[in-house]
PDB file of N, CA and C in Angstrom:
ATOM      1  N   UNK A   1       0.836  -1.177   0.000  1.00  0.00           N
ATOM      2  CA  UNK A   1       0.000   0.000   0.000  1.00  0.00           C
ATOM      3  C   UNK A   1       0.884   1.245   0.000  1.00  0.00           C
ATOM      4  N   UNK A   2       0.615   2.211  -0.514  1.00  0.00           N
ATOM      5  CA  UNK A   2       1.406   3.567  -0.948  1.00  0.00           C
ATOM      6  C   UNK A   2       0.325   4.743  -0.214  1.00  0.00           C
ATOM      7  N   UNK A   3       0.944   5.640   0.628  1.00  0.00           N
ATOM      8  CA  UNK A   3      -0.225   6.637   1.416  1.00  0.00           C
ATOM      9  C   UNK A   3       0.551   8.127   1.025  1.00  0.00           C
ATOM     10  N   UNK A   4      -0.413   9.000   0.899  1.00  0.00           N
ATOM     11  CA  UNK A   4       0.233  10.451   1.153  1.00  0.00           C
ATOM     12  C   UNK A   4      -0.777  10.845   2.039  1.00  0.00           C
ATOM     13  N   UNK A   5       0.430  11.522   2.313  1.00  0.00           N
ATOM     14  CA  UNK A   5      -0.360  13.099   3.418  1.00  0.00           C
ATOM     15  C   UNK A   5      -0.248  14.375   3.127  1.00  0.00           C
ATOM     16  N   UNK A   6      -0.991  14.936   2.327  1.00  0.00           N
ATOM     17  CA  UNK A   6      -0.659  16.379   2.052  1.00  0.00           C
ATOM     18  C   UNK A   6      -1.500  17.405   3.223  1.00  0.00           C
ATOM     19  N   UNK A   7      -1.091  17.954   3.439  1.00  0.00           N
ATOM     20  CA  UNK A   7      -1.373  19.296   4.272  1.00  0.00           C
ATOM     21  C   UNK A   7      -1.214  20.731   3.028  1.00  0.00           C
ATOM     22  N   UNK A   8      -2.356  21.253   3.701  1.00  0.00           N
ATOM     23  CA  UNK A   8      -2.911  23.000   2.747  1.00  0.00           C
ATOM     24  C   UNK A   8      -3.591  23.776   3.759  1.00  0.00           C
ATOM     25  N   UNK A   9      -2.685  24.608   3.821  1.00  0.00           N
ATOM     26  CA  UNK A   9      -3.078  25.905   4.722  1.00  0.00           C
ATOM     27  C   UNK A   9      -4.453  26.995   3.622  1.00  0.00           C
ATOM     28  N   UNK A  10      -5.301  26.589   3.891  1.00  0.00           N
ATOM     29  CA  UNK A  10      -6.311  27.245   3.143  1.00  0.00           C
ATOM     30  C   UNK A  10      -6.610  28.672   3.724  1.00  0.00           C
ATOM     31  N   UNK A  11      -7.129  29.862   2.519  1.00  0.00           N
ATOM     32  CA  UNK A  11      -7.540  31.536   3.267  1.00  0.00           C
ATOM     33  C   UNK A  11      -8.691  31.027   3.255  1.00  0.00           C
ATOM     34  N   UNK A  12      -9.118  31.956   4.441  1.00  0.00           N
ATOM     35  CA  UNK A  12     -10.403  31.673   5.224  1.00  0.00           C
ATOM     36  C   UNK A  12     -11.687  32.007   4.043  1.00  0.00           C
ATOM     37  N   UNK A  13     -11.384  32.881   3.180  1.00  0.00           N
ATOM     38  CA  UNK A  13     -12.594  33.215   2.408  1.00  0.00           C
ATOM     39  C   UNK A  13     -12.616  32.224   0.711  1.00  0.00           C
ATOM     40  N   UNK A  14     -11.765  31.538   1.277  1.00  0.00           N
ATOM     41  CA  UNK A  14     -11.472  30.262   0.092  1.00  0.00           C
ATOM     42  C   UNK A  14     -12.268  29.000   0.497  1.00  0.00           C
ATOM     43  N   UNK A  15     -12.379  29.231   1.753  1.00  0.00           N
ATOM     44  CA  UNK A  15     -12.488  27.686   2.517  1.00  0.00           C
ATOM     45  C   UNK A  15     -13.896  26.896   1.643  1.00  0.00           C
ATOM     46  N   UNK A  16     -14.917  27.676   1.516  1.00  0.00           N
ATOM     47  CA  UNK A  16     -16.252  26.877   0.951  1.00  0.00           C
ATOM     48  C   UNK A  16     -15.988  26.684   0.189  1.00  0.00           C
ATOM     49  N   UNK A  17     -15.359  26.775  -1.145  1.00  0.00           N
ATOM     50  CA  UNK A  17     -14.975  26.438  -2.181  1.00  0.00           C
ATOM     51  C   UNK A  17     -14.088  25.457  -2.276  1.00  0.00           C
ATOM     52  N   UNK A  18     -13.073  25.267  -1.596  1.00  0.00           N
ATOM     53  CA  UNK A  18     -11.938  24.122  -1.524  1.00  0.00           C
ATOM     54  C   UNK A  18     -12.745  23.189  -0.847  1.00  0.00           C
ATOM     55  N   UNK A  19     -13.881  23.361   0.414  1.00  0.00           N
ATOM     56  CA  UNK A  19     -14.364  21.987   0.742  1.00  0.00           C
ATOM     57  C   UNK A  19     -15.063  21.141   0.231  1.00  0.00           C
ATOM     58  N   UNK A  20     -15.723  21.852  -1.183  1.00  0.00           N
ATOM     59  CA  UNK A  20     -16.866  21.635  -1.858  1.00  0.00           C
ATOM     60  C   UNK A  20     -16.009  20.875  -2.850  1.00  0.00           C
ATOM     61  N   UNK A  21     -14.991  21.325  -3.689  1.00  0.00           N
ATOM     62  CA  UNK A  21     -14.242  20.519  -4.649  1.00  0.00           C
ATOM     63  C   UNK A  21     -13.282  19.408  -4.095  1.00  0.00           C
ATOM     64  N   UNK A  22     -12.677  19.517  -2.741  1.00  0.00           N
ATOM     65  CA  UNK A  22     -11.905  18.324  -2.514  1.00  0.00           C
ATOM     66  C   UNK A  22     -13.101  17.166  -1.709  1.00  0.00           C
ATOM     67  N   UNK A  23     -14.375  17.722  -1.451  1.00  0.00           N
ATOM     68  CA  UNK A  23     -15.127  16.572  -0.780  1.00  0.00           C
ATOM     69  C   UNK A  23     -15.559  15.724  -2.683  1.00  0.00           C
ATOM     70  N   UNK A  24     -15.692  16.648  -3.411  1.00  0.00           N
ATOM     71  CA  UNK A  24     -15.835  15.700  -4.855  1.00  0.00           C
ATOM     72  C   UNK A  24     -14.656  15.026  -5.649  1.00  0.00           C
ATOM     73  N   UNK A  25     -13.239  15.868  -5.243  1.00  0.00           N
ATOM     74  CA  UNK A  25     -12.368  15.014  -5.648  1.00  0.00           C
ATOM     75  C   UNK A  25     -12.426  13.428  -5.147  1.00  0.00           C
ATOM     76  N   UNK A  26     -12.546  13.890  -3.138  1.00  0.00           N
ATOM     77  CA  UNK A  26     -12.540  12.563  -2.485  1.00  0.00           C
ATOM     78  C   UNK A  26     -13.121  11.114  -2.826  1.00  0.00           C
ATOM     79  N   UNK A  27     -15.051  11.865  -3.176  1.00  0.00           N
ATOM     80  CA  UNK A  27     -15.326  10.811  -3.992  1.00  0.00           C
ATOM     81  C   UNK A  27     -15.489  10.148  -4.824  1.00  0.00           C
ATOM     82  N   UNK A  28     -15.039  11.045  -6.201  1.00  0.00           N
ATOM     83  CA  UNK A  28     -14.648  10.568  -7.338  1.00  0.00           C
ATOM     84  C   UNK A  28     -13.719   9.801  -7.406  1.00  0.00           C
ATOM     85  N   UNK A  29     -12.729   9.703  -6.568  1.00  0.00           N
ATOM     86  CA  UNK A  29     -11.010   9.043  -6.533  1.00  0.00           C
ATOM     87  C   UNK A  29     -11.993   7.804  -6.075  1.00  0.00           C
ATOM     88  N   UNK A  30     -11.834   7.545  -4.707  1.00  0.00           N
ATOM     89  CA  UNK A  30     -12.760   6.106  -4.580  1.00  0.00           C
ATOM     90  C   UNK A  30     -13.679   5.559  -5.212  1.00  0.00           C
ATOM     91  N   UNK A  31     -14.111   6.226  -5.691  1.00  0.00           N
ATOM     92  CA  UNK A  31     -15.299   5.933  -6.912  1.00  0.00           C
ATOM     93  C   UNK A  31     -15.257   4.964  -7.732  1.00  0.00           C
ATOM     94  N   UNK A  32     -14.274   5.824  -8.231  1.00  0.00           N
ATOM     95  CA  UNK A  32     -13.534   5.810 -10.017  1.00  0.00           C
ATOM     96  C   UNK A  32     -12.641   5.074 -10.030  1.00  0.00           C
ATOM     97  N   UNK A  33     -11.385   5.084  -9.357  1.00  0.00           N
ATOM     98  CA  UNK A  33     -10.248   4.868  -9.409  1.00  0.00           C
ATOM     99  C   UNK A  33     -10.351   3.383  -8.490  1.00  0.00           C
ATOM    100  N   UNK A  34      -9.751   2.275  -9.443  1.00  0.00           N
ATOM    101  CA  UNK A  34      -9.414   0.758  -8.885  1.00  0.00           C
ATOM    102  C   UNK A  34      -8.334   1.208  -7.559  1.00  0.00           C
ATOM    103  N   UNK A  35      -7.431   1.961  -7.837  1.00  0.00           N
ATOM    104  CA  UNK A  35      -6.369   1.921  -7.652  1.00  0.00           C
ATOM    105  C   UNK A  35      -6.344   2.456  -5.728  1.00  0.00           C
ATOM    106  N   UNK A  36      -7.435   3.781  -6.096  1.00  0.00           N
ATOM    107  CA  UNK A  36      -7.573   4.700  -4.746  1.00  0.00           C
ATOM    108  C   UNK A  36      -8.330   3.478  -3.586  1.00  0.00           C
ATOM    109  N   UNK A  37      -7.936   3.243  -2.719  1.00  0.00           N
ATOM    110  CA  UNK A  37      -8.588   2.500  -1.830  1.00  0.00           C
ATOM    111  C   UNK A  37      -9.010   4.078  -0.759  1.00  0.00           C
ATOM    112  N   UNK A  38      -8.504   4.538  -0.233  1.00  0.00           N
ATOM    113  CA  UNK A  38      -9.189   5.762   0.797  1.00  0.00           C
ATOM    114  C   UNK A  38      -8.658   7.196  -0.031  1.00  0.00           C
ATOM    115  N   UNK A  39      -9.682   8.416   0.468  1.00  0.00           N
ATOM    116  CA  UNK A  39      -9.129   9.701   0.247  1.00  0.00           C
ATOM    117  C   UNK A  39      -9.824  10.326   1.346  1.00  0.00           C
ATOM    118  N   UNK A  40      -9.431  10.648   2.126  1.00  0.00           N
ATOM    119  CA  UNK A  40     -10.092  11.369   3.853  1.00  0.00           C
ATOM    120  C   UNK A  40      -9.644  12.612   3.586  1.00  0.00           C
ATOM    121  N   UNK A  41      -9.976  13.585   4.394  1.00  0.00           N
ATOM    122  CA  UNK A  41      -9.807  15.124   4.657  1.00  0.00           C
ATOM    123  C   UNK A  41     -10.519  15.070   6.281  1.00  0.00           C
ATOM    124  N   UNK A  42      -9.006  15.849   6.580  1.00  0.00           N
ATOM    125  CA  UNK A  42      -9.099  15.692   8.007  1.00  0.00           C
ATOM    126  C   UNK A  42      -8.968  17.794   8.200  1.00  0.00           C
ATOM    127  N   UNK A  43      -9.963  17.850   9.373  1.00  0.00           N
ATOM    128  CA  UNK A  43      -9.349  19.670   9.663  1.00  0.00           C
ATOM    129  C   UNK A  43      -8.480  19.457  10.814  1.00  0.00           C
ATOM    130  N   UNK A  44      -7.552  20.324  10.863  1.00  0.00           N
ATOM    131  CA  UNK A  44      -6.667  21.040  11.807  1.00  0.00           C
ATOM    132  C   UNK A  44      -8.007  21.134  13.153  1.00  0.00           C
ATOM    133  N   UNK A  45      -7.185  20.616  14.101  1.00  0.00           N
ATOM    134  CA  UNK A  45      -8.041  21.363  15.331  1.00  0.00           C
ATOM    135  C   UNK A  45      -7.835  22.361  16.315  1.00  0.00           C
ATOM    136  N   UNK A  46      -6.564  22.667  15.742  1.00  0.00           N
ATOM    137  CA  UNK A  46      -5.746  24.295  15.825  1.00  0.00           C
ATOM    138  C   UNK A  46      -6.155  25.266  15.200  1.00  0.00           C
ATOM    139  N   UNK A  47      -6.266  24.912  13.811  1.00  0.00           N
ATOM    140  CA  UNK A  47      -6.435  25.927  12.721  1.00  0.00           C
ATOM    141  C   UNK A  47      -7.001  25.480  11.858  1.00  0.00           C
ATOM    142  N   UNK A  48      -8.832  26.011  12.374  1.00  0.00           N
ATOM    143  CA  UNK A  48      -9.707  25.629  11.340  1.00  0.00           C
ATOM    144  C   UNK A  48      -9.087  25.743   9.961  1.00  0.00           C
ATOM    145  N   UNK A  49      -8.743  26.716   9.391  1.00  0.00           N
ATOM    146  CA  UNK A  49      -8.101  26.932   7.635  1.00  0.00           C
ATOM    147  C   UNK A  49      -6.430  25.902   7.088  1.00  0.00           C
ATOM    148  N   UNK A  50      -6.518  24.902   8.340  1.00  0.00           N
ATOM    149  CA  UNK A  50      -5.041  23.822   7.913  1.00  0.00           C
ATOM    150  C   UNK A  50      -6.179  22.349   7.494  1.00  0.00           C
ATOM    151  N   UNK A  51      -5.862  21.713   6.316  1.00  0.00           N
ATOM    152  CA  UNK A  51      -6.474  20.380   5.970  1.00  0.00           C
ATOM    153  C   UNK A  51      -5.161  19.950   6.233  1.00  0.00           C
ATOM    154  N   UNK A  52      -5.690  18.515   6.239  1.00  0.00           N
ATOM    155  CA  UNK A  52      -4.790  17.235   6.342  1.00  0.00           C
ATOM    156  C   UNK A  52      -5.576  15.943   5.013  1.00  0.00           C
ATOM    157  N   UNK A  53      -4.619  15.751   4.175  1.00  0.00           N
ATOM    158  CA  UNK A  53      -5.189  14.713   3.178  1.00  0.00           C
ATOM    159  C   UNK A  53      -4.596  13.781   3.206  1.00  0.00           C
ATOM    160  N   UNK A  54      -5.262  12.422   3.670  1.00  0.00           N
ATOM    161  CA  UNK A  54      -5.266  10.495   3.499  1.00  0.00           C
ATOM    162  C   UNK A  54      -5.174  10.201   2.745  1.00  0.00           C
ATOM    163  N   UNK A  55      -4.327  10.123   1.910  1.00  0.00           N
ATOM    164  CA  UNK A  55      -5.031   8.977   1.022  1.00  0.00           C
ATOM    165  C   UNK A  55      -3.962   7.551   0.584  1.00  0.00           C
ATOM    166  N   UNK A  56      -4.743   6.619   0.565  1.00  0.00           N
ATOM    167  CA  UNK A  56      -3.798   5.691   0.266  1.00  0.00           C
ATOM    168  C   UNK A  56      -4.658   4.186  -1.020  1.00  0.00           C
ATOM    169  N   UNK A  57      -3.569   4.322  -1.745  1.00  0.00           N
ATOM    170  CA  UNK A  57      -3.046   3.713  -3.059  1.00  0.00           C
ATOM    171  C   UNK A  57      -2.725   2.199  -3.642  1.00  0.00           C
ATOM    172  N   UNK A  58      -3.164   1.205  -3.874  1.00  0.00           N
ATOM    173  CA  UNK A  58      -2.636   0.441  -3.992  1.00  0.00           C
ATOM    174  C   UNK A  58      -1.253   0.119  -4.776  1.00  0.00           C
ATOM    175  N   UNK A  59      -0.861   0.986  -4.999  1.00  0.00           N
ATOM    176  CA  UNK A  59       0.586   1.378  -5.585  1.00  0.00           C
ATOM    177  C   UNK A  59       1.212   2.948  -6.052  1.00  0.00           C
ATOM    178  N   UNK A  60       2.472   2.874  -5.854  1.00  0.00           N
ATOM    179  CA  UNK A  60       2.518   4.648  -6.564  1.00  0.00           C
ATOM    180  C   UNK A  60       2.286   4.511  -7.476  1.00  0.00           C
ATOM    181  N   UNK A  61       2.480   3.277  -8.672  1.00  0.00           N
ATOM    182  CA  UNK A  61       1.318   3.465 -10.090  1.00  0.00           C
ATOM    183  C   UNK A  61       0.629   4.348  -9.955  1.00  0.00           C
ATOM    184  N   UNK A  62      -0.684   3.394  -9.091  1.00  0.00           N
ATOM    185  CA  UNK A  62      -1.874   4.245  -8.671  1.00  0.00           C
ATOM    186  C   UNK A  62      -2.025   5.261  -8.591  1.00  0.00           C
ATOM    187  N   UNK A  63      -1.015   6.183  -7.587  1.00  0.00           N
ATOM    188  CA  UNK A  63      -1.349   7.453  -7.347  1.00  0.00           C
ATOM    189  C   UNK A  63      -0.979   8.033  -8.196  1.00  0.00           C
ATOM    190  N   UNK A  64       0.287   7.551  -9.151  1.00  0.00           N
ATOM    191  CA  UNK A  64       0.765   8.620 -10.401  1.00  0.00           C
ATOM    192  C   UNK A  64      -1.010   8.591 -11.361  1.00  0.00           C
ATOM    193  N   UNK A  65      -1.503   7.477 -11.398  1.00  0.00           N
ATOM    194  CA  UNK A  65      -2.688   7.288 -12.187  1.00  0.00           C
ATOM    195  C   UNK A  65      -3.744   8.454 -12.100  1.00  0.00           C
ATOM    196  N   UNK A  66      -3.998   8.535 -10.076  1.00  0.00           N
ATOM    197  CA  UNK A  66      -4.466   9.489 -10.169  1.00  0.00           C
ATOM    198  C   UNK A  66      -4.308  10.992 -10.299  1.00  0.00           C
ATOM    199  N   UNK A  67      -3.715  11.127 -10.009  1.00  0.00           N
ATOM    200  CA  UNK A  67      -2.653  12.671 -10.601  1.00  0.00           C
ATOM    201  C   UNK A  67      -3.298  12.750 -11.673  1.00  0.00           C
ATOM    202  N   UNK A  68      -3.448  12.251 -12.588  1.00  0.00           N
ATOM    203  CA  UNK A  68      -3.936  12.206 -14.124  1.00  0.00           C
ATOM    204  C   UNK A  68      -4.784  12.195 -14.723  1.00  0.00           C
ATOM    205  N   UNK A  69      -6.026  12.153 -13.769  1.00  0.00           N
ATOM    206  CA  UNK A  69      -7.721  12.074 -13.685  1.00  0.00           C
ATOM    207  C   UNK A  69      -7.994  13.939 -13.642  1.00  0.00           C
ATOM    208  N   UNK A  70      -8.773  14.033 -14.293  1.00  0.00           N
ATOM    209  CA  UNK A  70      -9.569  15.049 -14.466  1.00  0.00           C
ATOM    210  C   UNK A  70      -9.580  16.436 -12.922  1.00  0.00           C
ATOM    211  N   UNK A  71     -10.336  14.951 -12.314  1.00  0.00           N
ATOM    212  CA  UNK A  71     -11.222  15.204 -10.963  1.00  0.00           C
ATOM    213  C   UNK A  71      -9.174  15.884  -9.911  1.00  0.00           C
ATOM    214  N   UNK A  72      -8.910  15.368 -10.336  1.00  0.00           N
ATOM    215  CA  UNK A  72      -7.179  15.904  -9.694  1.00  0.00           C
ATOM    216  C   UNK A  72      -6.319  16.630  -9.955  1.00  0.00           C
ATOM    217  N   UNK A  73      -6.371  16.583 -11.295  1.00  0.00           N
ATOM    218  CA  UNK A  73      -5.990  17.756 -11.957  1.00  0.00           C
ATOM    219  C   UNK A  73      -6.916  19.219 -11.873  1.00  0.00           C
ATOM    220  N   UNK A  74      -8.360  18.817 -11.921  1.00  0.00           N
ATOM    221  CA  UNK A  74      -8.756  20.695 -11.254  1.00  0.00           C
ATOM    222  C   UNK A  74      -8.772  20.693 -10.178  1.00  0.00           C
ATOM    223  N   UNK A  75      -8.552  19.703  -8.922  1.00  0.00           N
ATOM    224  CA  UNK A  75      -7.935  20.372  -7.364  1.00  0.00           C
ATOM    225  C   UNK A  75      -6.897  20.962  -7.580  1.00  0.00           C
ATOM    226  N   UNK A  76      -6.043  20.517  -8.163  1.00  0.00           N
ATOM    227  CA  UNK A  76      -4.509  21.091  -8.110  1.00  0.00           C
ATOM    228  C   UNK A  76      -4.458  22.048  -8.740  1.00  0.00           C
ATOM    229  N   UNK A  77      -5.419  22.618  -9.782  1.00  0.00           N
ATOM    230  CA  UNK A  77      -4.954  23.801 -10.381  1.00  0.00           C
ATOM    231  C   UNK A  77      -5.934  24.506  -9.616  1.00  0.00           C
ATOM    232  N   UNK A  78      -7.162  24.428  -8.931  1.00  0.00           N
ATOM    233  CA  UNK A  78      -7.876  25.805  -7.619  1.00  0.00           C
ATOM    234  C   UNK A  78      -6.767  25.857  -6.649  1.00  0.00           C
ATOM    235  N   UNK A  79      -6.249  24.685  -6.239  1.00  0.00           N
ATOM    236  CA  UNK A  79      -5.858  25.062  -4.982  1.00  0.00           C
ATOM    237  C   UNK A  79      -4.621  25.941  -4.700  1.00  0.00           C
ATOM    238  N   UNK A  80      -4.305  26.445  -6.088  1.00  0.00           N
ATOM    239  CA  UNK A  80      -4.048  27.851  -6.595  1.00  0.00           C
ATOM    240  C   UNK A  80      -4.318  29.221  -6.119  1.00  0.00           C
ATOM    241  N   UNK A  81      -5.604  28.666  -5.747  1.00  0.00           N
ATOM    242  CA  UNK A  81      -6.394  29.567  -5.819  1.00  0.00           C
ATOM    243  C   UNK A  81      -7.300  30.270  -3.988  1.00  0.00           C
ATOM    244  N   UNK A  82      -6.834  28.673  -3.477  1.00  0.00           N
ATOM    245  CA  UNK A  82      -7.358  28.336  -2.282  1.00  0.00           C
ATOM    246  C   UNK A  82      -6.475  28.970  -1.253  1.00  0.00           C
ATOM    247  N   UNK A  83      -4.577  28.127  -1.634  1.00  0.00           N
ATOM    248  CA  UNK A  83      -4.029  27.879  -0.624  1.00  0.00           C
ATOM    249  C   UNK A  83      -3.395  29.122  -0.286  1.00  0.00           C
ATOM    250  N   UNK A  84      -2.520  29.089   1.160  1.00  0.00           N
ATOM    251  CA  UNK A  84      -1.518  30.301   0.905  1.00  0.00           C
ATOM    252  C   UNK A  84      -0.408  30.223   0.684  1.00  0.00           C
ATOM    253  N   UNK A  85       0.519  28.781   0.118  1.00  0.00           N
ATOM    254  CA  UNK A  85       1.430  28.167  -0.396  1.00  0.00           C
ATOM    255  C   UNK A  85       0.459  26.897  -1.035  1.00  0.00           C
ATOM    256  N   UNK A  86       1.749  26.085  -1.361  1.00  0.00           N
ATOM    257  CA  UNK A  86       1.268  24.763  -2.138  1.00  0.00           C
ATOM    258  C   UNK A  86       0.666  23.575  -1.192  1.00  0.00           C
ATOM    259  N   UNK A  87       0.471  22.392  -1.722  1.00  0.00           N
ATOM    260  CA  UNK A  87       0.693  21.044  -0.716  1.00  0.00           C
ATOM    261  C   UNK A  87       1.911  20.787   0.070  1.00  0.00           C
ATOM    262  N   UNK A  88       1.680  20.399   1.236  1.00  0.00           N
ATOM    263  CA  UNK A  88       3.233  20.213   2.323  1.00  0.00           C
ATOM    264  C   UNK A  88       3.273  18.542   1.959  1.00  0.00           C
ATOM    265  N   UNK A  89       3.895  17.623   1.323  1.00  0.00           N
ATOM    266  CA  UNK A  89       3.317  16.252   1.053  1.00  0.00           C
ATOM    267  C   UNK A  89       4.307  15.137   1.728  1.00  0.00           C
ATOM    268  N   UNK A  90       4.035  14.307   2.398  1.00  0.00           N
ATOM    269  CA  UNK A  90       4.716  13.118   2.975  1.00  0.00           C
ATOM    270  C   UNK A  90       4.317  11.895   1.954  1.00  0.00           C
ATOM    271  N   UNK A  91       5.248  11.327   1.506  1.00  0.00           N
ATOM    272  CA  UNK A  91       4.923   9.764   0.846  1.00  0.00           C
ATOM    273  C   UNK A  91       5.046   8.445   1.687  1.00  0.00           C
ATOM    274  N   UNK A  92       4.312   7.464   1.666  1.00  0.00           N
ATOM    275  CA  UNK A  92       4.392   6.744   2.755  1.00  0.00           C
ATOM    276  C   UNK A  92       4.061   5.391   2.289  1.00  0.00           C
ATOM    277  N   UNK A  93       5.109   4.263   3.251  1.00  0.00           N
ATOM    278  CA  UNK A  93       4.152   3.138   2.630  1.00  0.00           C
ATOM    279  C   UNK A  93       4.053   2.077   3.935  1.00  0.00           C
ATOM    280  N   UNK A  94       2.611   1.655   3.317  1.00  0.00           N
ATOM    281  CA  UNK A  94       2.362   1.104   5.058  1.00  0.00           C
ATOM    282  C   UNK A  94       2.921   0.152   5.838  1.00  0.00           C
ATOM    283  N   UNK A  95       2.869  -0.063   6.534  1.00  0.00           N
ATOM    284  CA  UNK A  95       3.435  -0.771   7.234  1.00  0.00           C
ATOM    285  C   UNK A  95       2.402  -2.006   8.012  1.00  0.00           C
ATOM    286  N   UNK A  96       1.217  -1.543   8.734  1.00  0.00           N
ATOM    287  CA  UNK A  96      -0.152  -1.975   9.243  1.00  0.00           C
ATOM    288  C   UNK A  96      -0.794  -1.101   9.122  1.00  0.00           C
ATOM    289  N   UNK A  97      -2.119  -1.334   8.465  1.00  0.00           N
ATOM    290  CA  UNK A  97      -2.400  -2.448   8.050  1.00  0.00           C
ATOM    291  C   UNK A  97      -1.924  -2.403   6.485  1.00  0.00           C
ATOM    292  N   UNK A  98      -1.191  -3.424   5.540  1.00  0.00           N
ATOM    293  CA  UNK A  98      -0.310  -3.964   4.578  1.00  0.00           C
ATOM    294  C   UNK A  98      -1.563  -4.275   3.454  1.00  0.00           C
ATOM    295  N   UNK A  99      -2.621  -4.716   3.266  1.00  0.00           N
ATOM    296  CA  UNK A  99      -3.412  -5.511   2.774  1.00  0.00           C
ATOM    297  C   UNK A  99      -5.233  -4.317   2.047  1.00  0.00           C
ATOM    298  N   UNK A 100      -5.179  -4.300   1.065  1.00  0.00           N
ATOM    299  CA  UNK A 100      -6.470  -3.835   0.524  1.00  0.00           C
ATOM    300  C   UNK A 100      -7.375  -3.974   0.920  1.00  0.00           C
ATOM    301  N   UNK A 101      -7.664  -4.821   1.677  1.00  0.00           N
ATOM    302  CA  UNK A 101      -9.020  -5.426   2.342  1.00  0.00           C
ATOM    303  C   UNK A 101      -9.168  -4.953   3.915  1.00  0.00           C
ATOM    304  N   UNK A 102      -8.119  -4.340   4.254  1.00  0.00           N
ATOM    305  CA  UNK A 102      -8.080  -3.801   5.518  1.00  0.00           C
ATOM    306  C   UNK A 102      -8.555  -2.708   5.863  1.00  0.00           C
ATOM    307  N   UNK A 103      -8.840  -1.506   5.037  1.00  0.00           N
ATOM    308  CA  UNK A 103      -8.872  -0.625   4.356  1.00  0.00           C
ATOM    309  C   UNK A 103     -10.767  -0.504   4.122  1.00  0.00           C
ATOM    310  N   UNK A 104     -11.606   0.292   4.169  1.00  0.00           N
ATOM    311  CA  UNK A 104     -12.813   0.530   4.010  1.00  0.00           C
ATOM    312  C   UNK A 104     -12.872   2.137   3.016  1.00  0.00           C
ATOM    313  N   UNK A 105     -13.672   1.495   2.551  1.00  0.00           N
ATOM    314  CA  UNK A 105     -13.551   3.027   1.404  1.00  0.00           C
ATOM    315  C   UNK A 105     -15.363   3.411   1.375  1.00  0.00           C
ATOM    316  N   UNK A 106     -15.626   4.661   1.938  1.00  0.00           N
ATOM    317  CA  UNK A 106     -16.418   5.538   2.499  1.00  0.00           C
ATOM    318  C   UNK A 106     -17.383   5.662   1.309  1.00  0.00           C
ATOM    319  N   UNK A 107     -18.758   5.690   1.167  1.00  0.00           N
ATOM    320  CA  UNK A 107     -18.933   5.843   0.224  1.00  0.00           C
ATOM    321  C   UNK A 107     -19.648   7.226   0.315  1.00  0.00           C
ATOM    322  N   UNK A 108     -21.068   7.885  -1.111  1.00  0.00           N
ATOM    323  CA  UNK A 108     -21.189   8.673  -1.289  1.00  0.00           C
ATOM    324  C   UNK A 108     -22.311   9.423   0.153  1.00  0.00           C
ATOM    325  N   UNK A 109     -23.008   8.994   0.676  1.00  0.00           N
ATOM    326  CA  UNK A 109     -23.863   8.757   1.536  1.00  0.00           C
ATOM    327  C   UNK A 109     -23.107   9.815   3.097  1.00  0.00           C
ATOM    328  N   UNK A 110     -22.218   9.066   3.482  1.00  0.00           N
ATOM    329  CA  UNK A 110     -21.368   9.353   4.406  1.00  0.00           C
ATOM    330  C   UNK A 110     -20.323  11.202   4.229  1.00  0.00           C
TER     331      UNK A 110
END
């Protein structure tokens, strides 16, 4: 399994707009994508305007795959628009739990 963590310091008068497009990135990636097993968005509980992004991959294939989807390519070009720098990004690969099936992927409902 392959995970990132990106962190985005979002401006406060950006915020409805970035939550509205990364809650549709989120579920388009699980959706769509074989590859995306989770995409979470977590807030800062310091600083309402800091996200924290989950997501994890059944391979960096995968994630290069998704990079390349539509739905990812216009986060990355708002959040342009959103952030007050870029993504802060950690690459990661798991350790526990190791296995696809371990893993629950959220659906549209939730």
């Amino acid at each position: 399994m392959f995970g990132i963590f990106a962190t985005i310091k979002i401006k406060p008068d950006q915020r409805d707009g970035f939550l509205g497009t990364i809650r549709e990135t989120a579920f388009r990636s699980v959706s769509d994508e074989p590859g995306c097993i989770r995409f979470d968005v977590f807030q800062d509980l310091a600083d309402e305007n800091r996200y924290i992004l989950y997501e994890v991959y059944t391979s960096e294939d995968a994630f290069q795959k998704h990079l390349a989807t539509p739905h990812a390519r216009h986060a990355m070009e708002k959040s342009r628009d959103w952030a007050t720098g870029g993504f802060e990004v950690t690459r990661a690969t798991s350790v526990y739990p190791n296995a696809e099936g371990c893993f629950i992927s959220p659906n549209s409902e939730q």
